[in-house]
C-alpha atoms as a PDB file:
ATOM      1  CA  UNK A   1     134.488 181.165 232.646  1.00  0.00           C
ATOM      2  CA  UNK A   2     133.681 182.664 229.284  1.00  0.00           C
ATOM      3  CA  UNK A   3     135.894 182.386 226.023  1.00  0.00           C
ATOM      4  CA  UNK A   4     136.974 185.806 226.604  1.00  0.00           C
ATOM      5  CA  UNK A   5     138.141 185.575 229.575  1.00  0.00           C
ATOM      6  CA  UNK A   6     140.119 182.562 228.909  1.00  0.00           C
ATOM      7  CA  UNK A   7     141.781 184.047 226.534  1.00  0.00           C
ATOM      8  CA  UNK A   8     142.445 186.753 228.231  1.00  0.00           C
ATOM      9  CA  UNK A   9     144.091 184.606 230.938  1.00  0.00           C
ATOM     10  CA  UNK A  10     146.602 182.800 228.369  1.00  0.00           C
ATOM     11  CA  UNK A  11     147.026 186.191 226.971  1.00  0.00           C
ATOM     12  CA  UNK A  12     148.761 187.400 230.582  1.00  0.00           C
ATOM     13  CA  UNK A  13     150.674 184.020 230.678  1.00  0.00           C
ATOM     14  CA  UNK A  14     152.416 183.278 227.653  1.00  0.00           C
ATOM     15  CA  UNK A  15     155.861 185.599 227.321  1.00  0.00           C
ATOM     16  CA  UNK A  16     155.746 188.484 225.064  1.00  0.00           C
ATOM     17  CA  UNK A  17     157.838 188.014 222.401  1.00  0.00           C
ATOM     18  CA  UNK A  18     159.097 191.596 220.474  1.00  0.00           C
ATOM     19  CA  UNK A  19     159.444 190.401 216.753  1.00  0.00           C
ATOM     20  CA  UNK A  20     161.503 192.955 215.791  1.00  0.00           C
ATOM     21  CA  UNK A  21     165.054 192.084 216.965  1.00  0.00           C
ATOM     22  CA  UNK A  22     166.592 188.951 216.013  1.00  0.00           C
ATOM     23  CA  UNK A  23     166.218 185.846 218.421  1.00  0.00           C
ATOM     24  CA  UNK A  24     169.664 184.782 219.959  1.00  0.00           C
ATOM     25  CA  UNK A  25     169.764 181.096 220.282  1.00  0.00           C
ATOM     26  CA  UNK A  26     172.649 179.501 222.278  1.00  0.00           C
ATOM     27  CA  UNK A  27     175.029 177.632 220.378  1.00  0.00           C
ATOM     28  CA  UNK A  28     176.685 174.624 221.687  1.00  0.00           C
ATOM     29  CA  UNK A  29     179.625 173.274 220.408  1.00  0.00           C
ATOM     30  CA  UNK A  30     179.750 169.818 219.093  1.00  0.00           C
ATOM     31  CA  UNK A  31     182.750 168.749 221.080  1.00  0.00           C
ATOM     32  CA  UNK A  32     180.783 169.122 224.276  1.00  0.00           C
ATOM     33  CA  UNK A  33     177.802 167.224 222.947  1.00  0.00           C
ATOM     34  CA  UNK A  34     179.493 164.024 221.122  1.00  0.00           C
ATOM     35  CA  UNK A  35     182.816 162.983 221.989  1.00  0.00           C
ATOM     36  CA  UNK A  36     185.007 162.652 219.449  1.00  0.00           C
ATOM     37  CA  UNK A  37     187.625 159.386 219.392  1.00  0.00           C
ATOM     38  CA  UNK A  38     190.057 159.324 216.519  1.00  0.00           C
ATOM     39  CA  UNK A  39     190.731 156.613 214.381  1.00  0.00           C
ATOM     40  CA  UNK A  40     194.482 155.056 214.792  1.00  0.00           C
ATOM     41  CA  UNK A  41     194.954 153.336 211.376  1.00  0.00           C
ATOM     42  CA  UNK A  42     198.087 151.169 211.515  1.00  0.00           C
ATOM     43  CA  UNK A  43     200.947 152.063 209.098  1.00  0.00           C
ATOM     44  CA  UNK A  44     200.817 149.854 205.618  1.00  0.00           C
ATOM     45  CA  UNK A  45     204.725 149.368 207.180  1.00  0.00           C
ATOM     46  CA  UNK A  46     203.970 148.211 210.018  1.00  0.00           C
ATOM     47  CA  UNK A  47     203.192 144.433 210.761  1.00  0.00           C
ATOM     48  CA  UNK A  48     199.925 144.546 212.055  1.00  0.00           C
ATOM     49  CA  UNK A  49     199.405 145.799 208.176  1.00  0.00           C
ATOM     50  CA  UNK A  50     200.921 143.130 206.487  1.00  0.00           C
ATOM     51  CA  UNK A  51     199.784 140.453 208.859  1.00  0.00           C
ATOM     52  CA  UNK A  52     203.380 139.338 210.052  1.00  0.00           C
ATOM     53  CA  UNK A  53     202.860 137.831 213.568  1.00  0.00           C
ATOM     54  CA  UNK A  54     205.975 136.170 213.624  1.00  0.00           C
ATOM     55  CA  UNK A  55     209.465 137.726 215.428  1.00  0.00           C
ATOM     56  CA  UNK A  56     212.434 138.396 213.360  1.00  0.00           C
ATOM     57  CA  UNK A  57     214.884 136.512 214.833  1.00  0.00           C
ATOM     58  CA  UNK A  58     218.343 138.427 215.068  1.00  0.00           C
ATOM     59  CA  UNK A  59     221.113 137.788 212.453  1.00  0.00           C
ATOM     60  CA  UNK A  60     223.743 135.001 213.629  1.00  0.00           C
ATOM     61  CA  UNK A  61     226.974 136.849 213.001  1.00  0.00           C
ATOM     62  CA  UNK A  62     229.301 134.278 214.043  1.00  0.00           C
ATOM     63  CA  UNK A  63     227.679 132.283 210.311  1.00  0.00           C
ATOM     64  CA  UNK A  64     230.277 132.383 207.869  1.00  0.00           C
ATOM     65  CA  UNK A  65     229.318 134.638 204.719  1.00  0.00           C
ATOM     66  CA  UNK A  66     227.583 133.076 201.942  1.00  0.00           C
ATOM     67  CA  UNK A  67     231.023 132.575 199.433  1.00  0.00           C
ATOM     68  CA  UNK A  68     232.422 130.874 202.261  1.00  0.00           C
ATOM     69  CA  UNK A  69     229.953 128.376 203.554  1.00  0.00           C
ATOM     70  CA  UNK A  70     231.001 126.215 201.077  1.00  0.00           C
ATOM     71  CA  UNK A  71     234.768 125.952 202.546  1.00  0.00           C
ATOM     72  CA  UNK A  72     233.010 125.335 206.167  1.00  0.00           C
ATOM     73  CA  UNK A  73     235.633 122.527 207.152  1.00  0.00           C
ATOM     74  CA  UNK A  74     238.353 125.510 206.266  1.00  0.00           C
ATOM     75  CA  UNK A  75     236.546 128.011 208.129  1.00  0.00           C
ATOM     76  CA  UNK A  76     236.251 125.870 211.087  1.00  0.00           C
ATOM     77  CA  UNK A  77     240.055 125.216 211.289  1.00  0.00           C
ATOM     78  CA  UNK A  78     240.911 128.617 210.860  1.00  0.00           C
ATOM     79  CA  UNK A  79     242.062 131.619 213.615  1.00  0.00           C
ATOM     80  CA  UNK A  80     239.536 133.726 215.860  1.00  0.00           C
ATOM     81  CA  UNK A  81     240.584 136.826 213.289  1.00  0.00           C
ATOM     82  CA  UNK A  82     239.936 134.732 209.873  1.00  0.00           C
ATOM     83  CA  UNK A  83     236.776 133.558 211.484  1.00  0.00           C
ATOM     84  CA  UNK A  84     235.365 137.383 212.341  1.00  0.00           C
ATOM     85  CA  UNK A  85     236.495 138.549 208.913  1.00  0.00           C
ATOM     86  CA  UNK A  86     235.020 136.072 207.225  1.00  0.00           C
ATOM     87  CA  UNK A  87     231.926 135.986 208.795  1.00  0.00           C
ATOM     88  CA  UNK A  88     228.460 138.212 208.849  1.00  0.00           C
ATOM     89  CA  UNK A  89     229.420 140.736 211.152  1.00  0.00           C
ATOM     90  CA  UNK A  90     231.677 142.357 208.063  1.00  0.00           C
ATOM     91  CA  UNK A  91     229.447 141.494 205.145  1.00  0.00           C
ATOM     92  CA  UNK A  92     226.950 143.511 203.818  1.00  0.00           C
ATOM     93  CA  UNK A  93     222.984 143.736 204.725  1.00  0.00           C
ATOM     94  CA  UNK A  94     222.298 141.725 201.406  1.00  0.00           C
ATOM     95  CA  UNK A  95     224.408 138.537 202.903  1.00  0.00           C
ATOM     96  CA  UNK A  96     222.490 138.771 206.107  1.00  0.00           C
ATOM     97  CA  UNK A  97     219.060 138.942 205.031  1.00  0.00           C
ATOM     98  CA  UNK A  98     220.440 136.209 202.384  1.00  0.00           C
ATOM     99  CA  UNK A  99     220.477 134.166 205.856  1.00  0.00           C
ATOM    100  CA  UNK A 100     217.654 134.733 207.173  1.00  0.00           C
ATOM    101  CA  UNK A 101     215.882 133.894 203.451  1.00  0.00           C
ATOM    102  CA  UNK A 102     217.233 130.313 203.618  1.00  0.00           C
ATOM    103  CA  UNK A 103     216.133 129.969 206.893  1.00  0.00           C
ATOM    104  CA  UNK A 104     212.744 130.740 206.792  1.00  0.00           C
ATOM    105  CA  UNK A 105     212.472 128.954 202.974  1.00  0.00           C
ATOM    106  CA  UNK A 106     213.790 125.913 205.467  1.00  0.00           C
ATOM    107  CA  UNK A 107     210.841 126.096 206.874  1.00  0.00           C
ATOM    108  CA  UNK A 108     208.298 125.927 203.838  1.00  0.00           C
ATOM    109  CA  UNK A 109     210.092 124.631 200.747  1.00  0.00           C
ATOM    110  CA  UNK A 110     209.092 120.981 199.806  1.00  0.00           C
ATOM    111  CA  UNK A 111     212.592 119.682 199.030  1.00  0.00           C
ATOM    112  CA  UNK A 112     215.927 121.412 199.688  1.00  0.00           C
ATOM    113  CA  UNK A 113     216.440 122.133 196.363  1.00  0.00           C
ATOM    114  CA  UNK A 114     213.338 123.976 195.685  1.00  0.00           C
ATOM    115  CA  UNK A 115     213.576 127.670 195.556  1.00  0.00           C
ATOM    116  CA  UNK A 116     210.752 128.555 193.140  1.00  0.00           C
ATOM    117  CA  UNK A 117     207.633 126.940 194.631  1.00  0.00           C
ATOM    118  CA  UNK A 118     204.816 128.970 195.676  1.00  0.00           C
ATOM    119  CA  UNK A 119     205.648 128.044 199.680  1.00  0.00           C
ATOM    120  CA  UNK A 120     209.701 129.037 198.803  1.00  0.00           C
ATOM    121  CA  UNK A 121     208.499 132.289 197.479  1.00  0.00           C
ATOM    122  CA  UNK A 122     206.198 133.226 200.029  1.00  0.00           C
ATOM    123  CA  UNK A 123     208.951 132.416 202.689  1.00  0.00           C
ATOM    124  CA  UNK A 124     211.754 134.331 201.305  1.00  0.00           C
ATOM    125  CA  UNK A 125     209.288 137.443 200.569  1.00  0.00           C
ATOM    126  CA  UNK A 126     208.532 137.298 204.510  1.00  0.00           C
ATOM    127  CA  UNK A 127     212.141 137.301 205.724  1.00  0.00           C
ATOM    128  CA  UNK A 128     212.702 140.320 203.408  1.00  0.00           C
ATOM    129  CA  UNK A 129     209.271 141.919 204.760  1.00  0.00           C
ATOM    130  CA  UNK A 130     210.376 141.279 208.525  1.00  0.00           C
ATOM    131  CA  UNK A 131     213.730 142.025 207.883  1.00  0.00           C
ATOM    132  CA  UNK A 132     213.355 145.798 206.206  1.00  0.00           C
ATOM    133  CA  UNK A 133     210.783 146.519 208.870  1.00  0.00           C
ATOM    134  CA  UNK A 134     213.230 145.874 211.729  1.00  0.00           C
ATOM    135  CA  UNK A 135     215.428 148.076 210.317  1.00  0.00           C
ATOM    136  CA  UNK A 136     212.693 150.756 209.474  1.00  0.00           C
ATOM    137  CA  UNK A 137     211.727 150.866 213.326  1.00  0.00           C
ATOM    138  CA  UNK A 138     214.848 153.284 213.445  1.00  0.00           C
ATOM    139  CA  UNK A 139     213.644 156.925 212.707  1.00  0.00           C
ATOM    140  CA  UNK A 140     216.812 157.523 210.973  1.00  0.00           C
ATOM    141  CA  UNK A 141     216.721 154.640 208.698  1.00  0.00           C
ATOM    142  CA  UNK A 142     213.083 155.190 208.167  1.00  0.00           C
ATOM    143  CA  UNK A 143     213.338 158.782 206.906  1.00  0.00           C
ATOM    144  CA  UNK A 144     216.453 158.353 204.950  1.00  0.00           C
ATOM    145  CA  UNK A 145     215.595 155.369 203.120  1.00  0.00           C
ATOM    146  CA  UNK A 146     212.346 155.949 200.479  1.00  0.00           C
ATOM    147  CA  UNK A 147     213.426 152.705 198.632  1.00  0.00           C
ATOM    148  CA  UNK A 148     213.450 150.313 201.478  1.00  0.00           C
ATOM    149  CA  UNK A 149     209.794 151.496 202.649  1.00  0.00           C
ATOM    150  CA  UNK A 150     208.592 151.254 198.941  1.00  0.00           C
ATOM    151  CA  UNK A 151     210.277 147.695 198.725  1.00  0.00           C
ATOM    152  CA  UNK A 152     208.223 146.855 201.758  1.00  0.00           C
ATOM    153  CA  UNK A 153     205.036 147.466 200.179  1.00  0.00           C
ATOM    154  CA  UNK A 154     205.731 146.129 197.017  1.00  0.00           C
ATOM    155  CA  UNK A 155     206.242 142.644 198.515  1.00  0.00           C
ATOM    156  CA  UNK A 156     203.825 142.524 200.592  1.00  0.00           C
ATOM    157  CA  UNK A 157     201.635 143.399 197.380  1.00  0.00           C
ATOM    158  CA  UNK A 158     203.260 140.348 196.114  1.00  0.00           C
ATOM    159  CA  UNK A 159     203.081 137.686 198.228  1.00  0.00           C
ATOM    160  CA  UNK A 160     199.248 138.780 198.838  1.00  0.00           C
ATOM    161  CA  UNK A 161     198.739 137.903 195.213  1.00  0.00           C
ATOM    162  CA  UNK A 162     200.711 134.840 195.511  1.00  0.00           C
ATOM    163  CA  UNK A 163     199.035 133.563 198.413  1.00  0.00           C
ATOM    164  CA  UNK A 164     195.473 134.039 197.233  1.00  0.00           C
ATOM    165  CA  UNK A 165     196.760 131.753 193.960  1.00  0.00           C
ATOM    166  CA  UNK A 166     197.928 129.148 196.748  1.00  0.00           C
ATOM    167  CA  UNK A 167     194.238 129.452 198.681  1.00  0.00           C
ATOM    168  CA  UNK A 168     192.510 128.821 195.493  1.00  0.00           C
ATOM    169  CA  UNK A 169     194.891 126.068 194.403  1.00  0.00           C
ATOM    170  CA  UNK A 170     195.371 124.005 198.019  1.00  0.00           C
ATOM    171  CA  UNK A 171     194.222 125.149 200.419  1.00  0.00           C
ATOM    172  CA  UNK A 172     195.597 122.813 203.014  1.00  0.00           C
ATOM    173  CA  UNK A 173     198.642 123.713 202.027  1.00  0.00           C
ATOM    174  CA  UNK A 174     198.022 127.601 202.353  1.00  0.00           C
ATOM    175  CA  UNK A 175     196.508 126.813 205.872  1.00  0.00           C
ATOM    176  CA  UNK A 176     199.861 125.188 206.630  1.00  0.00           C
ATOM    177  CA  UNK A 177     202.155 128.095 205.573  1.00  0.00           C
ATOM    178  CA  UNK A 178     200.193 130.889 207.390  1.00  0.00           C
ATOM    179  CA  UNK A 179     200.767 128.468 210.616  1.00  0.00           C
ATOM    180  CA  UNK A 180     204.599 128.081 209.704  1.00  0.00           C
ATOM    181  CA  UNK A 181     205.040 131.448 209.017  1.00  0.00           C
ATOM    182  CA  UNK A 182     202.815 132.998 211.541  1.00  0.00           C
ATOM    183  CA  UNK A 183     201.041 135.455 209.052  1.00  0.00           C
ATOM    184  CA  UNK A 184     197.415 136.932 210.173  1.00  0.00           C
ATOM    185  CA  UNK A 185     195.172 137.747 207.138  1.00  0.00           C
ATOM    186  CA  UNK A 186     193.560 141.075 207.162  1.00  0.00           C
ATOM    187  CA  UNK A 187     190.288 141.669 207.921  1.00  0.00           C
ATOM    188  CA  UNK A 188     188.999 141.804 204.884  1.00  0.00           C
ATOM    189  CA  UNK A 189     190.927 138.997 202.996  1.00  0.00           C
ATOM    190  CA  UNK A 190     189.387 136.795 206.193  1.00  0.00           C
ATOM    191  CA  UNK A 191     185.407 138.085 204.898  1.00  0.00           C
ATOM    192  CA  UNK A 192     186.647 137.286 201.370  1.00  0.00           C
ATOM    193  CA  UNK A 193     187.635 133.660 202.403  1.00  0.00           C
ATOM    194  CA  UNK A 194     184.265 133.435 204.566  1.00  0.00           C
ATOM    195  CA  UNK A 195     182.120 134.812 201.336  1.00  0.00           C
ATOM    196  CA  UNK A 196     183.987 132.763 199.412  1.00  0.00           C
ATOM    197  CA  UNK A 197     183.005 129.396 201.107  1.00  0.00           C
ATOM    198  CA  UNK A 198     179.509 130.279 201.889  1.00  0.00           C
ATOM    199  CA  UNK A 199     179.186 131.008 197.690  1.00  0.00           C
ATOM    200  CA  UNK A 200     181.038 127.181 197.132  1.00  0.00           C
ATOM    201  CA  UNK A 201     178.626 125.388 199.951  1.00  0.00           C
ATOM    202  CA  UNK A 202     175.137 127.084 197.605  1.00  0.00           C
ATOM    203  CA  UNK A 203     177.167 126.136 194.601  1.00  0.00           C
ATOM    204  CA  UNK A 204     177.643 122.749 195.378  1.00  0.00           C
ATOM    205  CA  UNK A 205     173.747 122.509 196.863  1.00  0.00           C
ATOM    206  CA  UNK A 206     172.819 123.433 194.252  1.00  0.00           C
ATOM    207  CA  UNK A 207     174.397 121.158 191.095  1.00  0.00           C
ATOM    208  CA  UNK A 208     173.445 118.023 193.910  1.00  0.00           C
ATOM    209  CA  UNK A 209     169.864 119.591 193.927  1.00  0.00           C
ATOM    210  CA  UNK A 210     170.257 119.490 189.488  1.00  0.00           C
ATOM    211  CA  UNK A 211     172.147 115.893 189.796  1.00  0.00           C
ATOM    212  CA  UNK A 212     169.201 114.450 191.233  1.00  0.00           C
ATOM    213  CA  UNK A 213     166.203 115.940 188.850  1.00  0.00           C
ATOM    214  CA  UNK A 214     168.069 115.457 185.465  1.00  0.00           C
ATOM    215  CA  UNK A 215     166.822 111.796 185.361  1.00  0.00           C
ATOM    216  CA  UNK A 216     163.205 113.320 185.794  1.00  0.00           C
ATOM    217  CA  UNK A 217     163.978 116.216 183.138  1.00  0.00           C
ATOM    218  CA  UNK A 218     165.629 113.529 180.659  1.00  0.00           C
ATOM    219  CA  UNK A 219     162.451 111.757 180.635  1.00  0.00           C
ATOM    220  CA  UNK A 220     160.110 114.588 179.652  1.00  0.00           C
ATOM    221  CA  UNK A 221     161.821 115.811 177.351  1.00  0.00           C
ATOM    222  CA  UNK A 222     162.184 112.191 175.410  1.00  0.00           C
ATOM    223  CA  UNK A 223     157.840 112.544 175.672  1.00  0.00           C
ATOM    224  CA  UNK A 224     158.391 115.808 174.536  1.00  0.00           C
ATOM    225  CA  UNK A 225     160.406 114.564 171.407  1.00  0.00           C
ATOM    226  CA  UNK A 226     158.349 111.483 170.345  1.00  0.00           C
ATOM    227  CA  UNK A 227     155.152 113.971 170.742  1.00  0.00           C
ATOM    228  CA  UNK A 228     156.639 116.217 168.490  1.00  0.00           C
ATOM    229  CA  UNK A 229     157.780 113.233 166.251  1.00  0.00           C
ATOM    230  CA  UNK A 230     154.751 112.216 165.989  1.00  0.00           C
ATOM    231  CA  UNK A 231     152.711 115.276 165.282  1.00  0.00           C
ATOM    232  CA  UNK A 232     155.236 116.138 162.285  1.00  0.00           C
ATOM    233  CA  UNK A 233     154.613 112.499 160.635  1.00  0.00           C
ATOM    234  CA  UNK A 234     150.902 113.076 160.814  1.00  0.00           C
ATOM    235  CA  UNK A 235     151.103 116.603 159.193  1.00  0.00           C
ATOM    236  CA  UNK A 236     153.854 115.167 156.818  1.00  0.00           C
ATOM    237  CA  UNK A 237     156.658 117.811 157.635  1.00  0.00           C
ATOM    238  CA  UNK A 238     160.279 116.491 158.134  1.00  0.00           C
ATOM    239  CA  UNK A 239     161.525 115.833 161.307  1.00  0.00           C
ATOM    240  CA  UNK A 240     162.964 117.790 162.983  1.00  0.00           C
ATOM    241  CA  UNK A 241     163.750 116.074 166.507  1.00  0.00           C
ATOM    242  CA  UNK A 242     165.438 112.438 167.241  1.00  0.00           C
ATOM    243  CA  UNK A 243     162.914 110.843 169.212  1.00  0.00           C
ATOM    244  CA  UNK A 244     165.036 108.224 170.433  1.00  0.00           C
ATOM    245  CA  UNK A 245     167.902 110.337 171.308  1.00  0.00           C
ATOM    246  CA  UNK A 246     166.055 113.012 172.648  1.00  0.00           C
ATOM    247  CA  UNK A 247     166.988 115.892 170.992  1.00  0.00           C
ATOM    248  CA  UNK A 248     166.949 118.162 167.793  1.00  0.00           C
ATOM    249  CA  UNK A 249     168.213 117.166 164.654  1.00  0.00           C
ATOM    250  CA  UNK A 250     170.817 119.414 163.171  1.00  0.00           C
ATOM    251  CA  UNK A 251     169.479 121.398 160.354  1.00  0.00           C
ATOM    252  CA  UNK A 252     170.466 120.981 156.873  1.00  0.00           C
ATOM    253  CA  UNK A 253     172.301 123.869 155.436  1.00  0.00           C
ATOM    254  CA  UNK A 254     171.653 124.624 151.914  1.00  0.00           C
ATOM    255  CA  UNK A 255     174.672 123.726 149.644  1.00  0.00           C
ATOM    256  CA  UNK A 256     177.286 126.792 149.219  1.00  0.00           C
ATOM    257  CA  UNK A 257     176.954 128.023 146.019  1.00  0.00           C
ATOM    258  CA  UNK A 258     180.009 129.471 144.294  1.00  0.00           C
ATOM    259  CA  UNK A 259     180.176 132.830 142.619  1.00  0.00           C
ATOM    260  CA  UNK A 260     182.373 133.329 139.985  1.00  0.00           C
ATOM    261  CA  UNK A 261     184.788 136.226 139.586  1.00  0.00           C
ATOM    262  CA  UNK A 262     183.219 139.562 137.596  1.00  0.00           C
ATOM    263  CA  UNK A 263     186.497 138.627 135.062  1.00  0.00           C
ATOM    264  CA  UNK A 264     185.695 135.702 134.378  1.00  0.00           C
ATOM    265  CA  UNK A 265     181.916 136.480 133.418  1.00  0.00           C
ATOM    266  CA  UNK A 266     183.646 139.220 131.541  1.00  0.00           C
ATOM    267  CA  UNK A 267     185.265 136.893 129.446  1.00  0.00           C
ATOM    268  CA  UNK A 268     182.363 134.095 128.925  1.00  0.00           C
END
């Protein structure tokens, strides 16, 4: 078959495409090509934000309120009515997460006197934490009170900041009160910790790695110095390195010459 003809051939079997109207291509809508899954992002009020695994354990009402528990013999020997007056189920929602404070800093503090330790702080910030977001779970609460949601976050602000000073301080200890207080750290605090440790381990290598050649690097540069001792005696210039020691002498400054006043050479 001869060019021509071949080309006649193709000619026949490709489609005839008229250039002059516009080419309508069939668009397809993402959505039916990729399927698209939204991203549920926990609230920063919720506890799998703030890393509280731990349940809030319900308010004892029967206690006896806070300016009374130090009559408890009193209380105790009082009437049924007395006893419910007196007791959490009339106080106020201060006195009752006031309870649940000392009970989780029961857990934590290192004496039972100490309130301001790192530990004491951290627990009493947690039974505030648990104890506004039980309440916020109702939708009324929740939309009513702005404070209470902006008091959550600002403690849990805090006693992020207050545990990373107890990880970098003892960290024993801050493994301890995460198990106590059944906190999770976030995601990314966990990398931080990980990064963290892998940069100490190279650290560490590293000045053991230094530890062992400074006896080598001591004694070249004591050659070093009585090399450059020498070569300064036999070109008679002073010395300016302690061979012994081996390192530089300190250099003489010139002597500080004082300036008299312009009155003064006025007067002279």
């Amino acid at each position: 078959m001869s060019v021509f003809k071949s080309l006649r051939v193709l000619r026949t079997a490709l489609p005839v495409i008229n250039t002059s109207q516009p080419v309508r291509w069939r668009v397809r809508d993402v959505k039916d090509v990729v399927k698209w899954r939204p991203i549920t992002r926990p609230s920063k009020l919720s506890p799998a934000y703030t890393g509280d695994l731990g349940v809030t354990e319900p308010v004892d009402e029967s206690q006896p309120q806070s300016a009374v528990s130090a009559a408890r013999e009193e209380f105790d020997r009082s009437d049924d009515v007395t006893k419910r007056v007196l007791s959490l189920e009339f106080a106020r929602g201060v006195e009752k997460t006031k309870q649940l404070e000392d009970k989780a800093m029961a857990f934590v503090q290192r004496h039972r006197f100490d309130t301001e330790s790192p530990e004491a702080q951290i627990g009493r910030m947690t039974a505030k934490i648990r104890r506004y977001q039980l309440l916020l779970q109702d939708p009324a609460i929740f939309k009513s009170s702005s404070l209470m949601r902006a008091r959550v976050h600002d403690l849990a602000h805090k006693r992020s900041g207050l545990l990373r000073k107890l990880r970098a301080t003892d960290y024993r200890r801050f493994e301890w009160l995460l198990e106590q207080l059944e906190i999770r750290l976030p995601a990314a605090a966990a990398l931080q910790i990980f990064c963290d440790n892998i940069r100490q381990e190279k650290l560490d290598a590293l000045r053991r790695q230094l530890d062992s050649e400074k006896p080598a690097f001591e004694e070249e540069r004591r050659r070093a110095c009585e090399w450059i001792a020498e070569e300064e005696r036999a070109l008679g210039l002073p010395l300016s390195v302690d061979a012994e020691r081996g390192c530089l002498l300190e250099p003489r400054l010139p002597k500080r010459v004082v300036i008299p006043p312009r009155r003064e050479q006025a007067q002279a």
